[in-house]
Protein backbone atom coordinates (compact mmCIF):
# COMPACT_ATOMS: atom_id res chain seq x y z
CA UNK A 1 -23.41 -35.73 -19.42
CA UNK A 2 -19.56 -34.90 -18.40
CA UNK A 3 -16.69 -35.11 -20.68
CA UNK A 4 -15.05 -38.48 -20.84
CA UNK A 5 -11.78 -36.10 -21.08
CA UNK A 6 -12.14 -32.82 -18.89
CA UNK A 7 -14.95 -33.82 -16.79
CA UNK A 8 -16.70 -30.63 -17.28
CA UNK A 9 -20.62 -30.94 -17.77
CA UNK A 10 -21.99 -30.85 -21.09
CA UNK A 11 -25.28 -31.44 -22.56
CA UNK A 12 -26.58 -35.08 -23.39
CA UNK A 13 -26.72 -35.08 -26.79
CA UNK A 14 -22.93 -33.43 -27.70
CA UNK A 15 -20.41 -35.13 -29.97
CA UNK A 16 -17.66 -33.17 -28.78
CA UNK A 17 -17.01 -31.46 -25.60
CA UNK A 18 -17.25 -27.39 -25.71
CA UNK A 19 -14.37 -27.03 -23.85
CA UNK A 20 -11.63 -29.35 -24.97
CA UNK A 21 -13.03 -30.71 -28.14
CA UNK A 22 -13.08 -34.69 -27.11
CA UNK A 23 -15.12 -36.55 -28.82
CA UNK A 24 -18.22 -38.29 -26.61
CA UNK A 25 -18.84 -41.88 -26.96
CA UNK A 26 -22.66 -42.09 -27.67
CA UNK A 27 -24.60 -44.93 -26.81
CA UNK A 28 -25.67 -47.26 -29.62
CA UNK A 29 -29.49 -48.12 -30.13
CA UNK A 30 -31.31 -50.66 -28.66
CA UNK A 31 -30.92 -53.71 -31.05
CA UNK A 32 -28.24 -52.63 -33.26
CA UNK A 33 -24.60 -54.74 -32.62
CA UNK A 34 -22.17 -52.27 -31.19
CA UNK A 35 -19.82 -52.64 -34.39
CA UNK A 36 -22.47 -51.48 -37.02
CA UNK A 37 -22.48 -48.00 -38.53
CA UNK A 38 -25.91 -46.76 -40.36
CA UNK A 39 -26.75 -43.59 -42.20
CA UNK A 40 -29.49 -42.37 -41.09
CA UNK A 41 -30.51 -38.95 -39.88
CA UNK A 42 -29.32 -37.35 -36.62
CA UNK A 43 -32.30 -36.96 -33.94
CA UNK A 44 -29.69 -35.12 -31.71
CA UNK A 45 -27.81 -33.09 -33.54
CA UNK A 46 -30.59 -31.26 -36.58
CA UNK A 47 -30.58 -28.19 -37.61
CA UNK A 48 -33.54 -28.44 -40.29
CA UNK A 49 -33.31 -32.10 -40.82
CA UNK A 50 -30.76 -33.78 -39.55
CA UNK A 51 -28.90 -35.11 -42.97
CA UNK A 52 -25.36 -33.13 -41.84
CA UNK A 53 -25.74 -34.32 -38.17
CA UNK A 54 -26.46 -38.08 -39.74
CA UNK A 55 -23.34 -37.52 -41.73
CA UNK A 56 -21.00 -36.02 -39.42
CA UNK A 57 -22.10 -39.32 -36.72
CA UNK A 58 -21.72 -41.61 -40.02
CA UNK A 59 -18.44 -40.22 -41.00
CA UNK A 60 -17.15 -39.41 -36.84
CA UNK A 61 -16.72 -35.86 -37.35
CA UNK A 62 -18.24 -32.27 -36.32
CA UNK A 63 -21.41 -31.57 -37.27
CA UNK A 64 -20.60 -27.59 -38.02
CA UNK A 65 -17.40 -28.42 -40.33
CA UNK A 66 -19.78 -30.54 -42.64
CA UNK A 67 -22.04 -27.87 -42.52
CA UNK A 68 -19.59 -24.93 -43.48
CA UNK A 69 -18.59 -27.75 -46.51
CA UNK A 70 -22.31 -27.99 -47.38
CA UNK A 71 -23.21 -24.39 -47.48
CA UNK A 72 -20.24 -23.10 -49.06
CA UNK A 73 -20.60 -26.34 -52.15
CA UNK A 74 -24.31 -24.96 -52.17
CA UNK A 75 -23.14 -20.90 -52.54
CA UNK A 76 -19.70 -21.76 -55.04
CA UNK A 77 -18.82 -25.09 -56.87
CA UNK A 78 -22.54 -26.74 -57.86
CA UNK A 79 -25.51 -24.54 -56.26
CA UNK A 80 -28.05 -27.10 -57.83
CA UNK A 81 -26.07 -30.21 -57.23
CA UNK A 82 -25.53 -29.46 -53.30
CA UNK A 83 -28.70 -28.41 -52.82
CA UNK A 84 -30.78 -31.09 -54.83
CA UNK A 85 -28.37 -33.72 -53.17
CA UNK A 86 -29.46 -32.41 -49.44
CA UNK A 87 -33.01 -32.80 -50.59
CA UNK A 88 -32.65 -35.47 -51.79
CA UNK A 89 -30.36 -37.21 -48.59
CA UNK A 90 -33.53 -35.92 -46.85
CA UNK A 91 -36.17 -38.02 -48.29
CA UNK A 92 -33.95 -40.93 -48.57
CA UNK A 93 -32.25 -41.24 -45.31
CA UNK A 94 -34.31 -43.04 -42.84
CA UNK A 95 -34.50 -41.55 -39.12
CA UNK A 96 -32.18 -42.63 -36.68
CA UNK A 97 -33.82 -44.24 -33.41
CA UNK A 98 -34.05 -41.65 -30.51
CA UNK A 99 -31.04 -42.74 -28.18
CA UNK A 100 -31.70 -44.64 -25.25
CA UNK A 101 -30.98 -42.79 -22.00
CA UNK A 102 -28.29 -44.23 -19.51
CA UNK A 103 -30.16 -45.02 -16.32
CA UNK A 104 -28.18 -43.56 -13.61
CA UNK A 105 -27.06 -45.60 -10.07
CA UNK A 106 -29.43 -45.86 -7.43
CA UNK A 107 -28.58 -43.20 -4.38
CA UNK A 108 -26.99 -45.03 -1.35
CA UNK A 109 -29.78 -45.34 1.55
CA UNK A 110 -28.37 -44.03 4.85
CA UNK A 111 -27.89 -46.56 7.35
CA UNK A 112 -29.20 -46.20 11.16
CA UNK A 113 -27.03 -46.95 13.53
CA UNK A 114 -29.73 -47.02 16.41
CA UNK A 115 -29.94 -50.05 18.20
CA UNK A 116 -33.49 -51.13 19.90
């Protein structure tokens, strides 16, 4: 995949680009209207189960902030709370679809120039 911003290469399944920080459009699901945002757990973007990667796509921002947020309300605040509410997020939240790949344009066929 290349940045829609730098045009550096990055891999398929980034939200952001490492090197400027743009954020990637990411092509919806098959069967889903292009307007509709859903909860569900990240495919792409898991760690151990994909609830913070679900969360960051749900909410459209990175994936390691929310996870810094959910680690340190797990350590300080409400240990039980954060970490009951993560189990819980992952038996609740349904799987997102894997993300259909976007078929890439046909190579250009030399032409002869030979005549018979």
């Amino acid at each position: 995949m290349v940045c829609t911003n730098c045009r550096r290469d990055i891999a398929d399944y980034s939200n952001f680009c490492y090197y400027c920080g743009a954020r990637q459009t990411v092509a919806t699901p098959a069967g889903m209207p292009p307007g509709v945002k859903r909860l569900r757990r990240s495919v792409t973007d898991r760690k151990l189960a994909g609830v913070c990667g679900g969360f960051a796509e749900y909410f459209e921002m990175d994936s390691t902030v929310l996870r810094i947020i959910w680690v340190l309300a797990a350590i300080f605040p409400i240990p039980f709370a954060a970490v009951v509410g993560y189990l819980v997020a992952w038996l609740v939240m349904p799987e997102a679809p894997l993300p259909v790949p976007i078929a890439a344009p046909a190579p250009a066929t030399p032409q002869s120039t030979q005549t018979a």
